[in-house]
PDB file of N, CA and C in Angstrom:
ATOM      1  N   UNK A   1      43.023  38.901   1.386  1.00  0.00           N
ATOM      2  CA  UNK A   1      42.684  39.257   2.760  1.00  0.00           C
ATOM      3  C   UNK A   1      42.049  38.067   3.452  1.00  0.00           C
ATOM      4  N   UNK A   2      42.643  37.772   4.695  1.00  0.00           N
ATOM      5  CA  UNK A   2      41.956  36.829   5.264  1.00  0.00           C
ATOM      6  C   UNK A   2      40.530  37.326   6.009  1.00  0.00           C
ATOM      7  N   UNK A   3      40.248  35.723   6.383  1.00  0.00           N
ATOM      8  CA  UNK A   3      38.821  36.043   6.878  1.00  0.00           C
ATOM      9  C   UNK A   3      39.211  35.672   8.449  1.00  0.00           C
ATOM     10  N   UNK A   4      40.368  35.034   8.939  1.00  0.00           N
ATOM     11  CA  UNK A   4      40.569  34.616  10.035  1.00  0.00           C
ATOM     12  C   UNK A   4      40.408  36.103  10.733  1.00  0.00           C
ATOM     13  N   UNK A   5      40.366  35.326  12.765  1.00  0.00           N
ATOM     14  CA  UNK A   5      40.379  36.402  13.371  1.00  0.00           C
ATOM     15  C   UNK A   5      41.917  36.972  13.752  1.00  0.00           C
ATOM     16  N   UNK A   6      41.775  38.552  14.228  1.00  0.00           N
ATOM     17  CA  UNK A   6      43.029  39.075  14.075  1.00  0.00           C
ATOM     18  C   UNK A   6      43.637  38.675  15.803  1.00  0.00           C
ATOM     19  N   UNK A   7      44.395  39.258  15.736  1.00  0.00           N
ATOM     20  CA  UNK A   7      45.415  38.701  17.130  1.00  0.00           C
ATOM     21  C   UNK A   7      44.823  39.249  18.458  1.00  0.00           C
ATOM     22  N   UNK A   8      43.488  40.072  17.985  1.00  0.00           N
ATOM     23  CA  UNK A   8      42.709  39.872  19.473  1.00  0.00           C
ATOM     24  C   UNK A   8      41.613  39.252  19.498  1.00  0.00           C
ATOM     25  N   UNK A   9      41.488  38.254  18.672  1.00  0.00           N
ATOM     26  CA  UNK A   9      40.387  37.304  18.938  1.00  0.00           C
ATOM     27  C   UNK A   9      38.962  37.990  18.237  1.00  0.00           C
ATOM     28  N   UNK A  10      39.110  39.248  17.198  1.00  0.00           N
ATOM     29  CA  UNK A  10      37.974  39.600  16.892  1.00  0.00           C
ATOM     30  C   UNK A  10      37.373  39.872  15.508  1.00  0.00           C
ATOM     31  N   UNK A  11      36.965  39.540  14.891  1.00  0.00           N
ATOM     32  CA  UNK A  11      36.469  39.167  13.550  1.00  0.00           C
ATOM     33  C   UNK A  11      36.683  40.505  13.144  1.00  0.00           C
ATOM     34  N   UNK A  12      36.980  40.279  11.443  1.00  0.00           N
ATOM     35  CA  UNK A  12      37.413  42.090  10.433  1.00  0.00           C
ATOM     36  C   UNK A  12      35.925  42.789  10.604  1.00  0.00           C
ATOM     37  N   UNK A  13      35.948  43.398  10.332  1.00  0.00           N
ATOM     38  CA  UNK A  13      35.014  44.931  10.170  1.00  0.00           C
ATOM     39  C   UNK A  13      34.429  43.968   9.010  1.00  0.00           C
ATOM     40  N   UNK A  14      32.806  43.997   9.675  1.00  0.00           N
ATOM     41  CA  UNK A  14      31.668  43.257   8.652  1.00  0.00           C
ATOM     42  C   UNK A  14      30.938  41.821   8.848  1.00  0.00           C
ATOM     43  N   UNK A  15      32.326  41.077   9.594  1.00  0.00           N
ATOM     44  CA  UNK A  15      32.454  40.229   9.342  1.00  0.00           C
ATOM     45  C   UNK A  15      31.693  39.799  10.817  1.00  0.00           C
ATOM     46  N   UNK A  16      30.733  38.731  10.931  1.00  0.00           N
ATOM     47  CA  UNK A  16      29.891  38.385  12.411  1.00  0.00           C
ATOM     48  C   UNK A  16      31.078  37.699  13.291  1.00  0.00           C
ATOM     49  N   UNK A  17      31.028  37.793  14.717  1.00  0.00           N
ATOM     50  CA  UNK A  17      31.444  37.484  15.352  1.00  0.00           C
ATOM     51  C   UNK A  17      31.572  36.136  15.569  1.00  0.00           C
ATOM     52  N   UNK A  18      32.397  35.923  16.118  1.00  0.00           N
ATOM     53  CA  UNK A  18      32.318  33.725  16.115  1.00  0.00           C
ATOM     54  C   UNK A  18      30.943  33.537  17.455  1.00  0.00           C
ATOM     55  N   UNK A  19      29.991  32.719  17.129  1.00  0.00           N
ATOM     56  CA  UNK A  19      29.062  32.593  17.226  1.00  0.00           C
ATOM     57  C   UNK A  19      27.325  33.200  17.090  1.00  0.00           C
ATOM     58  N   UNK A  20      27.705  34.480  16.272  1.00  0.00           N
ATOM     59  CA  UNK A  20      27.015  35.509  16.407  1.00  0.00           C
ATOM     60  C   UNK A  20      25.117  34.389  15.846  1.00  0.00           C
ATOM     61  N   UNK A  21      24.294  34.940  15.814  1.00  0.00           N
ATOM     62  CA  UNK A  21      23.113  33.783  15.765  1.00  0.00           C
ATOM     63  C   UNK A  21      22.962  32.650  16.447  1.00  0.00           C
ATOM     64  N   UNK A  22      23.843  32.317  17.651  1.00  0.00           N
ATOM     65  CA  UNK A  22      23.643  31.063  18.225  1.00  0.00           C
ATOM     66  C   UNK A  22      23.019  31.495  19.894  1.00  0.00           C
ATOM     67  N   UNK A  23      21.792  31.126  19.921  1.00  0.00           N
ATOM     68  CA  UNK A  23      21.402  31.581  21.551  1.00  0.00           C
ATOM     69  C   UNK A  23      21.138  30.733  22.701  1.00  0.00           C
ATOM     70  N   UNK A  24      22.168  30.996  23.346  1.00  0.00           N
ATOM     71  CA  UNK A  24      22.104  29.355  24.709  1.00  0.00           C
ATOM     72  C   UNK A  24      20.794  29.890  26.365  1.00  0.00           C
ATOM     73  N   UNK A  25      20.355  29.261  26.531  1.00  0.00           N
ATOM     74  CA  UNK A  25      19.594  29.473  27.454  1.00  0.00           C
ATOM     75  C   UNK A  25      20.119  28.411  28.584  1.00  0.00           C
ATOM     76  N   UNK A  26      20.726  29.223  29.760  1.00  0.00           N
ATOM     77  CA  UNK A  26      21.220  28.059  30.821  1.00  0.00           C
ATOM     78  C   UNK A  26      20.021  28.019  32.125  1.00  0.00           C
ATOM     79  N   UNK A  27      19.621  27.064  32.336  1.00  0.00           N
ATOM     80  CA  UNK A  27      18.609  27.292  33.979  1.00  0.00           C
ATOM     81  C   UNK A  27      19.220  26.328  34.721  1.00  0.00           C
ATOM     82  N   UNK A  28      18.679  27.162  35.458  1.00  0.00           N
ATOM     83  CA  UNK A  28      20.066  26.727  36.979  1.00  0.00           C
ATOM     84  C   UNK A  28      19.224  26.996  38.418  1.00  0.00           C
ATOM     85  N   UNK A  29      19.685  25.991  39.417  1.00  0.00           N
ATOM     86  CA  UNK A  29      18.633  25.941  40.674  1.00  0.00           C
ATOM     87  C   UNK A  29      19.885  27.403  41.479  1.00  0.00           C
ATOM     88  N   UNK A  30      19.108  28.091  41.820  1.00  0.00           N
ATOM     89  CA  UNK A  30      20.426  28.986  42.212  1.00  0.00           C
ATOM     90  C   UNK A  30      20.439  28.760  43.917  1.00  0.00           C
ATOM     91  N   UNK A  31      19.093  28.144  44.830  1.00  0.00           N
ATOM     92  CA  UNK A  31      19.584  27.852  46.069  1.00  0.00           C
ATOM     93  C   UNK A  31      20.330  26.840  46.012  1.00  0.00           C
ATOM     94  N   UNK A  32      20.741  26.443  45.200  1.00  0.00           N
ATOM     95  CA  UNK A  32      21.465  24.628  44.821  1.00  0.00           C
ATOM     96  C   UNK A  32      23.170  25.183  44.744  1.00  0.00           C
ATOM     97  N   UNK A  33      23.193  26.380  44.763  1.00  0.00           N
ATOM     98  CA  UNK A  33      24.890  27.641  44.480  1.00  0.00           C
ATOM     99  C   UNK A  33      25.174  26.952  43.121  1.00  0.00           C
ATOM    100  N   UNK A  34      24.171  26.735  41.903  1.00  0.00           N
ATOM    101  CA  UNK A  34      24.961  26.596  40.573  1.00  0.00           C
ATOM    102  C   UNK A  34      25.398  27.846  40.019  1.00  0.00           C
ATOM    103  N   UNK A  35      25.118  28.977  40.506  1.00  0.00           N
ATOM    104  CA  UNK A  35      25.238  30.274  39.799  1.00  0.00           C
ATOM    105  C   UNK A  35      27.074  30.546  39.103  1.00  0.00           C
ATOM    106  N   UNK A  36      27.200  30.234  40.421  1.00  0.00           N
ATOM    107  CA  UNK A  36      28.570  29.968  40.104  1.00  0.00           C
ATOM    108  C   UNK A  36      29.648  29.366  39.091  1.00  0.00           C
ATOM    109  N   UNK A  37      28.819  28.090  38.654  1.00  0.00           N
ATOM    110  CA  UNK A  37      28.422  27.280  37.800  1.00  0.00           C
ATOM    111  C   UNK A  37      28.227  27.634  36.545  1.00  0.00           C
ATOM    112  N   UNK A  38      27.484  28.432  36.279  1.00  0.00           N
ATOM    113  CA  UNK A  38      26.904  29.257  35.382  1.00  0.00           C
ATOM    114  C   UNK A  38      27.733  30.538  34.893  1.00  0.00           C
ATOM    115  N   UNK A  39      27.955  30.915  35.904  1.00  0.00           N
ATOM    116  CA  UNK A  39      29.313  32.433  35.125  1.00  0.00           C
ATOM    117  C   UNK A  39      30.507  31.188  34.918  1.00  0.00           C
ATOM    118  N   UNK A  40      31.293  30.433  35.205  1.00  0.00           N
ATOM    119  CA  UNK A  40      32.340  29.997  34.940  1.00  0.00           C
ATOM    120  C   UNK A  40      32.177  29.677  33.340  1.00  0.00           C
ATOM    121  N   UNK A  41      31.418  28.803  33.035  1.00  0.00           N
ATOM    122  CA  UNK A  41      30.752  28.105  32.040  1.00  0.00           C
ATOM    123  C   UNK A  41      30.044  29.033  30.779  1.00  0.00           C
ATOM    124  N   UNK A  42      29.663  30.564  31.406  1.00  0.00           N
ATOM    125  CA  UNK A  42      29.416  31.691  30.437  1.00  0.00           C
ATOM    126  C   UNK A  42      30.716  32.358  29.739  1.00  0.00           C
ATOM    127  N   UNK A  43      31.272  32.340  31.017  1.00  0.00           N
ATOM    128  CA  UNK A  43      32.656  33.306  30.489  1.00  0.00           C
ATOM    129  C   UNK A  43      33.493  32.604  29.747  1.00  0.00           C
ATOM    130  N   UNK A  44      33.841  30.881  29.373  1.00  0.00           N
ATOM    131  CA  UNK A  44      34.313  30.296  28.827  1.00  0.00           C
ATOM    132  C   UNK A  44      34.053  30.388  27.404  1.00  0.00           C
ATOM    133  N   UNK A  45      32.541  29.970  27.444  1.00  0.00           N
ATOM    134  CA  UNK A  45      31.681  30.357  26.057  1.00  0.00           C
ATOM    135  C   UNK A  45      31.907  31.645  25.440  1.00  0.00           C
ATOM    136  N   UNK A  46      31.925  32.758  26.287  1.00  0.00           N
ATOM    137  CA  UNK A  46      31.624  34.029  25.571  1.00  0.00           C
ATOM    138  C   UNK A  46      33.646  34.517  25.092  1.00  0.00           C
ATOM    139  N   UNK A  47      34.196  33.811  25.741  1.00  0.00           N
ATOM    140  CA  UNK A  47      35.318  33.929  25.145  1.00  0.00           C
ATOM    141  C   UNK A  47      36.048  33.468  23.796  1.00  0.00           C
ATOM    142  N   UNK A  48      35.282  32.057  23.557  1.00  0.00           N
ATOM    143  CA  UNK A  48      35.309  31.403  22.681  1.00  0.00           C
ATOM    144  C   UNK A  48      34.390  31.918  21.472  1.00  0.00           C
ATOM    145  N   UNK A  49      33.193  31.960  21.668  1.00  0.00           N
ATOM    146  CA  UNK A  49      32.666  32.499  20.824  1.00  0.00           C
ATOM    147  C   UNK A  49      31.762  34.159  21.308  1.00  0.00           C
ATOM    148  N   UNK A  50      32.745  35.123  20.970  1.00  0.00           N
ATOM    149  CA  UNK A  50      32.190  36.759  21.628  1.00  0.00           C
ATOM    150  C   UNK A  50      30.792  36.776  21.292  1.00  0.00           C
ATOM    151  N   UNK A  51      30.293  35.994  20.199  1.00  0.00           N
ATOM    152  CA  UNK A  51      29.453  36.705  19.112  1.00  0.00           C
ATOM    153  C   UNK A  51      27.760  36.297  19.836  1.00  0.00           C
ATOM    154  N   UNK A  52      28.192  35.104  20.728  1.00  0.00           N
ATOM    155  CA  UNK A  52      27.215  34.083  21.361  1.00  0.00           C
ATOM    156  C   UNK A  52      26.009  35.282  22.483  1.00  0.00           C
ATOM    157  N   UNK A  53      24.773  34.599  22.227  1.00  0.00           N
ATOM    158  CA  UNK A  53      23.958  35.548  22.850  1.00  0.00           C
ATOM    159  C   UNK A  53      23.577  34.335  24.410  1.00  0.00           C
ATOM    160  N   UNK A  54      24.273  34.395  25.665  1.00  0.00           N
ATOM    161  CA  UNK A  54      23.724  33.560  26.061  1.00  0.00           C
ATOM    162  C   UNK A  54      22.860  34.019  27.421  1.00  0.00           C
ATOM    163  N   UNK A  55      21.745  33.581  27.877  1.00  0.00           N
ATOM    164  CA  UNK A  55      21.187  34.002  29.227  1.00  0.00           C
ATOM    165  C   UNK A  55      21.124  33.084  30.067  1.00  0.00           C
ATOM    166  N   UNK A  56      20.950  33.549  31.675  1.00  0.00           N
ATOM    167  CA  UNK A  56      20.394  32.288  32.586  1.00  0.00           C
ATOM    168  C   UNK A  56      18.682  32.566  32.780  1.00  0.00           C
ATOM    169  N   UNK A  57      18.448  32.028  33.621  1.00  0.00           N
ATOM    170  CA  UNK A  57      16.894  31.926  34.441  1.00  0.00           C
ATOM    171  C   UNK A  57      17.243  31.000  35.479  1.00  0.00           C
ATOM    172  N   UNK A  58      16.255  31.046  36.196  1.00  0.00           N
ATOM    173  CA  UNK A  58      16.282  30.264  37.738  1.00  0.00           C
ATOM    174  C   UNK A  58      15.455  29.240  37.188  1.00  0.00           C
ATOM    175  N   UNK A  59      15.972  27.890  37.913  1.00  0.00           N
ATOM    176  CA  UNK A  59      14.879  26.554  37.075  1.00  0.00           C
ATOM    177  C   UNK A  59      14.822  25.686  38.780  1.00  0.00           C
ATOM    178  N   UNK A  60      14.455  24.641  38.721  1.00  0.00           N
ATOM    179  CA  UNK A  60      13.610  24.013  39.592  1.00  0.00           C
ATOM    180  C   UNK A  60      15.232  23.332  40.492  1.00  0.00           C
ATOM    181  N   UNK A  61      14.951  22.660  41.951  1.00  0.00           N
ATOM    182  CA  UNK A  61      15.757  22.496  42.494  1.00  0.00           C
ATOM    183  C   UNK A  61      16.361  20.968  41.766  1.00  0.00           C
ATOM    184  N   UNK A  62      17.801  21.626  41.785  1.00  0.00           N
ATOM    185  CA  UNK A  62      18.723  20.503  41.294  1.00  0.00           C
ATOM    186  C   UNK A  62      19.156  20.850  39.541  1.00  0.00           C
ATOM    187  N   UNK A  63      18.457  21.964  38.864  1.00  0.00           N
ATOM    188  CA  UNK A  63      18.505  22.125  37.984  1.00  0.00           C
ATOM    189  C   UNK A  63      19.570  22.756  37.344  1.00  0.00           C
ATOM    190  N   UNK A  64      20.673  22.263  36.068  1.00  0.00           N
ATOM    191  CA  UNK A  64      21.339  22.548  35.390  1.00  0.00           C
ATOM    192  C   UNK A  64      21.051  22.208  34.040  1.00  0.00           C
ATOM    193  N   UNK A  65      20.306  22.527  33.091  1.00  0.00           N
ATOM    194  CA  UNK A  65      19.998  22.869  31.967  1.00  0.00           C
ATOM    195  C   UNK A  65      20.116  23.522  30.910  1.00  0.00           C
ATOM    196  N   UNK A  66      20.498  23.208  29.556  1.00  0.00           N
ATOM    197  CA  UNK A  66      21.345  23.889  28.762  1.00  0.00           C
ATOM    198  C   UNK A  66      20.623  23.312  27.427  1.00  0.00           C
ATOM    199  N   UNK A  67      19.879  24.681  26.508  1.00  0.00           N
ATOM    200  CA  UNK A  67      18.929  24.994  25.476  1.00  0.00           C
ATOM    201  C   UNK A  67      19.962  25.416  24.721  1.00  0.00           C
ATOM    202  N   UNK A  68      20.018  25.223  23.420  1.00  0.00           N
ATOM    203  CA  UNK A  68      20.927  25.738  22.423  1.00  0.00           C
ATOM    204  C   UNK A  68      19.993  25.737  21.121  1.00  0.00           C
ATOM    205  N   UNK A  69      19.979  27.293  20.518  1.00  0.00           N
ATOM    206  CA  UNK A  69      18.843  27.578  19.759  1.00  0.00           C
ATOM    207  C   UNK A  69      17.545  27.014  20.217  1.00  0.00           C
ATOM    208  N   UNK A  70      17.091  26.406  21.537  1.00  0.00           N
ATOM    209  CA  UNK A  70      15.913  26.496  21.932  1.00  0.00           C
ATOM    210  C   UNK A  70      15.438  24.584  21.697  1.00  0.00           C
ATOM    211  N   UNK A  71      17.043  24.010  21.774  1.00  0.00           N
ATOM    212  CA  UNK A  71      16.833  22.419  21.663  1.00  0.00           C
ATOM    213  C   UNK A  71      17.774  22.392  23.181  1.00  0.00           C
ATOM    214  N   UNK A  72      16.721  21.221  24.271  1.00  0.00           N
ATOM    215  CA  UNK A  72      17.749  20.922  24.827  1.00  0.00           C
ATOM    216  C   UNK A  72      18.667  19.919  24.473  1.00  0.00           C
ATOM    217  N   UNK A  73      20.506  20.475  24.974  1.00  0.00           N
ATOM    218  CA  UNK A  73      21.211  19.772  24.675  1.00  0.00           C
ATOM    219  C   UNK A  73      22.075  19.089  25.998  1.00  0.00           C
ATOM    220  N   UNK A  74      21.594  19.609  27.277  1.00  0.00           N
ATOM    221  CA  UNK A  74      22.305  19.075  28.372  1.00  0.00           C
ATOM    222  C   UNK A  74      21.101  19.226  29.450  1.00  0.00           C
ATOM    223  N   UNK A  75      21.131  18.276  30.356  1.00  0.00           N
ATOM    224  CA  UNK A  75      20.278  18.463  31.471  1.00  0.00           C
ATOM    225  C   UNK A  75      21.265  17.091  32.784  1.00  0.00           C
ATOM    226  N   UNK A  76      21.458  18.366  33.837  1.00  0.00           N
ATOM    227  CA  UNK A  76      22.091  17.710  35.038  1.00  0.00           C
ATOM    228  C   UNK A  76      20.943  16.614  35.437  1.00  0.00           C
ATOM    229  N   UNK A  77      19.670  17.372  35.501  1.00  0.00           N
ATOM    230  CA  UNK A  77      18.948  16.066  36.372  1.00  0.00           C
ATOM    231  C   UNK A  77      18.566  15.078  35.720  1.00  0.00           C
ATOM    232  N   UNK A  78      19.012  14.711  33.972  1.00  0.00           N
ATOM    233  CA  UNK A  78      19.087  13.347  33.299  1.00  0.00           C
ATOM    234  C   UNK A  78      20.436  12.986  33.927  1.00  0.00           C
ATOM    235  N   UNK A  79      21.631  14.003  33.568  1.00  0.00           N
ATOM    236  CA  UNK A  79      23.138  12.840  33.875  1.00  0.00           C
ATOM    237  C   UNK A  79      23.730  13.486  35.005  1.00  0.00           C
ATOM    238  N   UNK A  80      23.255  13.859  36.387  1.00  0.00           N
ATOM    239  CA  UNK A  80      23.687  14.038  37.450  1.00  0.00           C
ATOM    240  C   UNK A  80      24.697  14.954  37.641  1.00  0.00           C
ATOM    241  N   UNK A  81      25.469  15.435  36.808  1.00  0.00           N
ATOM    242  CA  UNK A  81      26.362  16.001  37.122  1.00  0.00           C
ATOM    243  C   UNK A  81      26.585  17.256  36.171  1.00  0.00           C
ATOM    244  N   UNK A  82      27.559  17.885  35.470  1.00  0.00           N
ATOM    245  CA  UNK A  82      27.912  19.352  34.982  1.00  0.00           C
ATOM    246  C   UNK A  82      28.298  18.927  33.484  1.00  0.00           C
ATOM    247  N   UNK A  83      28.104  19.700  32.623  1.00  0.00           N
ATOM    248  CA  UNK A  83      28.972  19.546  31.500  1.00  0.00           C
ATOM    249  C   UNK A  83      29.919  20.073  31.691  1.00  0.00           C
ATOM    250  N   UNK A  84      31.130  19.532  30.619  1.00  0.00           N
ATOM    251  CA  UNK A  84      32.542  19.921  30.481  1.00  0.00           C
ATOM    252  C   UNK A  84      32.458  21.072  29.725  1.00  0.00           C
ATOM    253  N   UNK A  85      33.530  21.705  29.697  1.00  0.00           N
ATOM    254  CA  UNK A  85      32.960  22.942  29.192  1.00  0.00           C
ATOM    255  C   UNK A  85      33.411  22.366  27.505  1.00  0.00           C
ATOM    256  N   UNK A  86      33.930  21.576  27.274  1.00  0.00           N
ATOM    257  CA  UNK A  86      35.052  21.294  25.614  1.00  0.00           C
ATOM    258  C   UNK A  86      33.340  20.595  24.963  1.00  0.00           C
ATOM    259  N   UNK A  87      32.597  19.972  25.754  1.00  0.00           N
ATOM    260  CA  UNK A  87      31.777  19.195  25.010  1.00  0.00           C
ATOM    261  C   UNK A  87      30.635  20.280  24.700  1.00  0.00           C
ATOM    262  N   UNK A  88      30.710  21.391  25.571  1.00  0.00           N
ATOM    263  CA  UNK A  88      29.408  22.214  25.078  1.00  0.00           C
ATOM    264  C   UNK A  88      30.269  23.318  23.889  1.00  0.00           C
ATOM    265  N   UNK A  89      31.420  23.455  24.189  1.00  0.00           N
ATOM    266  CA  UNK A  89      31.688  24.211  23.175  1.00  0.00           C
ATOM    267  C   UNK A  89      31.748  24.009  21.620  1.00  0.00           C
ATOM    268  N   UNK A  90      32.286  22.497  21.526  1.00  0.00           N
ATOM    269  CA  UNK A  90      31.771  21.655  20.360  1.00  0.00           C
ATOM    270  C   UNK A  90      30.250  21.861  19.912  1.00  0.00           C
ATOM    271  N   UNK A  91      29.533  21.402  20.872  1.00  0.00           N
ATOM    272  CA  UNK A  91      28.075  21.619  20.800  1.00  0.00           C
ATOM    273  C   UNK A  91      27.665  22.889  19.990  1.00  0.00           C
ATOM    274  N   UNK A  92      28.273  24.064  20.427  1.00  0.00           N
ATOM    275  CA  UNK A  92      27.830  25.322  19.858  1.00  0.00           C
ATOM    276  C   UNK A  92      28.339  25.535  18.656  1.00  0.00           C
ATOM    277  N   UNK A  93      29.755  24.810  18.038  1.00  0.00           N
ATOM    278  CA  UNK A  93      30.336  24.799  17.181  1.00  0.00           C
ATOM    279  C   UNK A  93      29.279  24.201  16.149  1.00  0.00           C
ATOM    280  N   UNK A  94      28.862  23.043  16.507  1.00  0.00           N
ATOM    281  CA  UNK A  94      27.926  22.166  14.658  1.00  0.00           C
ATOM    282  C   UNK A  94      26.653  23.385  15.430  1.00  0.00           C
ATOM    283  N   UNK A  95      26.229  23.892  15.979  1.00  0.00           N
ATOM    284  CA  UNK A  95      25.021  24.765  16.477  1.00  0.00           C
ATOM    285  C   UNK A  95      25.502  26.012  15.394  1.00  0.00           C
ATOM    286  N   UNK A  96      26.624  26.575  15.453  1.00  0.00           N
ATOM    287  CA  UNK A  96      27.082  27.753  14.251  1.00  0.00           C
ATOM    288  C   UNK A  96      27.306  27.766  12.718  1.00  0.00           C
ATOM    289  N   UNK A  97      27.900  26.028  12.534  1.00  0.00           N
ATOM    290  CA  UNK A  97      28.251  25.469  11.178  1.00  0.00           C
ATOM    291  C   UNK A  97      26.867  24.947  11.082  1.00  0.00           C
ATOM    292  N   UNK A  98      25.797  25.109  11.628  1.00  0.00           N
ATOM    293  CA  UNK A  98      24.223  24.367  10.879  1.00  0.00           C
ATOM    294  C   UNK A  98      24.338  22.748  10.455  1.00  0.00           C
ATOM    295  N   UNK A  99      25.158  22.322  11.446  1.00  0.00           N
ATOM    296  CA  UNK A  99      25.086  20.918  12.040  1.00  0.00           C
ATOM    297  C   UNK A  99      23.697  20.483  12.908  1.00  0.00           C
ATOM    298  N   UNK A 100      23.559  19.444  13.069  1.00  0.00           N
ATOM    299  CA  UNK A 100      22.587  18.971  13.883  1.00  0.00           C
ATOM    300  C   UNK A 100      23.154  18.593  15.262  1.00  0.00           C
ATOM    301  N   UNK A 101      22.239  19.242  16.095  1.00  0.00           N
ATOM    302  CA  UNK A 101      22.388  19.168  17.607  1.00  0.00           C
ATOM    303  C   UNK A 101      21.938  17.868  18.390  1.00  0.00           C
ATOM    304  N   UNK A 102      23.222  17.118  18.833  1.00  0.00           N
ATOM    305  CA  UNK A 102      23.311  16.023  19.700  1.00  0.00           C
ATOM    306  C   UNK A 102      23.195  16.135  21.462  1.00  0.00           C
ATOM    307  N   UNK A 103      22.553  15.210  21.739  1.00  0.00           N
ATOM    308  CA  UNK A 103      22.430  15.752  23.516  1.00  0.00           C
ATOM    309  C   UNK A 103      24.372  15.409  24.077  1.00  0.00           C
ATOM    310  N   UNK A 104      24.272  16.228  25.138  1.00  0.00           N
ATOM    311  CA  UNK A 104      25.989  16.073  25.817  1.00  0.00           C
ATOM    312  C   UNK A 104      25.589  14.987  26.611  1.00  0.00           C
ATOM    313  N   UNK A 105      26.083  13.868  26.677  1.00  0.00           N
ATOM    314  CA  UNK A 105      25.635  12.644  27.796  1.00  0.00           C
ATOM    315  C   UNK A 105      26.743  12.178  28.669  1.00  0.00           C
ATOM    316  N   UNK A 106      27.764  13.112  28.567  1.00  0.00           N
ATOM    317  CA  UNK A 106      29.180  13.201  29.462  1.00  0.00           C
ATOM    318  C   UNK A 106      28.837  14.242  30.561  1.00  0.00           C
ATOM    319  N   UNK A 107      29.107  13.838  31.839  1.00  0.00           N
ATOM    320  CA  UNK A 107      28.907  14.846  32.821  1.00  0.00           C
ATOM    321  C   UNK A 107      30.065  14.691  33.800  1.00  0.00           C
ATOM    322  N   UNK A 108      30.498  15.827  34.598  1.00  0.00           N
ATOM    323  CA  UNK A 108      31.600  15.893  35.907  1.00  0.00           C
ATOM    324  C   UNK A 108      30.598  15.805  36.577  1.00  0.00           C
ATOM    325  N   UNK A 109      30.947  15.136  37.681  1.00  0.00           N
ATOM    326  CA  UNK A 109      30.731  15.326  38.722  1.00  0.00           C
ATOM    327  C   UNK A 109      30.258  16.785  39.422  1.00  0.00           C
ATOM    328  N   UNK A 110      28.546  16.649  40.524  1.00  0.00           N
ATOM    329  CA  UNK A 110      29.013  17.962  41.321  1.00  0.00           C
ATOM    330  C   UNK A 110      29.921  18.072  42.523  1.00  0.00           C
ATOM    331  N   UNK A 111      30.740  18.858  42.859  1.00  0.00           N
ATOM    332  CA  UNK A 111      31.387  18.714  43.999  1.00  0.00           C
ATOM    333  C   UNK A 111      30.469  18.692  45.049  1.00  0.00           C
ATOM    334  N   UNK A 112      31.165  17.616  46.059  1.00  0.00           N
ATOM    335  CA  UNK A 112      30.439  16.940  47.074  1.00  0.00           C
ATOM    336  C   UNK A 112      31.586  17.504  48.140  1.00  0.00           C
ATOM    337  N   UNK A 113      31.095  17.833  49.010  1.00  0.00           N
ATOM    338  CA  UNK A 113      32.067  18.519  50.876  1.00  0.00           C
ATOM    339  C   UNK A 113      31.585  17.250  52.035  1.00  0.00           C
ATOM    340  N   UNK A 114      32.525  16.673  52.324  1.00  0.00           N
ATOM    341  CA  UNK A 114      32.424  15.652  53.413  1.00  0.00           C
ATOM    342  C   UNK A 114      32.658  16.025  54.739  1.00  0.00           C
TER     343      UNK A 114
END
């Protein structure tokens, strides 16, 4: 019997969910409209890994911040801009395999309106 997941993406009976123990804390300036920001970037995660416990909070202006098990691993107002979503998902990946947590120092751009 395998241990893989079945063809809807959801672990056998017993078996923890893909990320289950991993808890992300995102803070986000929400008059800054990251909220938005924030569900795109949740729903990616929680698809990838169902099992993931993640929350927001409101944080200071300009703020995009990202705690994983309670280490930060991303902060907009060090690298200006957003994480990708592939580099945080990695991130959560050695965060589940009990890897050691590296900061994300790759950022997009925020969109700018001229």
């Amino acid at each position: 019997m395998s241990a893989e997941p079945g063809p809807t993406g959801e672990s056998p009976p017993g078996e923890p969910l893909p990320g289950s123990g991993v808890r992300i804390v995102v803070e986000y300036c929400e008059p800054c409209g990251f909220e938005s920001t924030y569900l795109e970037l949740a729903s990616a995660v929680k698809e990838e890994y169902p099992g993931i416990q993640i929350e927001s909070r409101l944080g200071s202006t300009g703020a995009f911040e990202i705690e994983i098990n309670g280490q930060l691993v991303f902060s907009k107002l060090e690298n200006g801009g957003f994480p990708y979503e592939k580099d945080l998902i990695e991130a959560i990946r050695r965060a589940s395999s009990g890897e050691p947590l590296q900061k994300i120092t790759n950022s997009r751009p925020p969109c700018v309106i001229l």
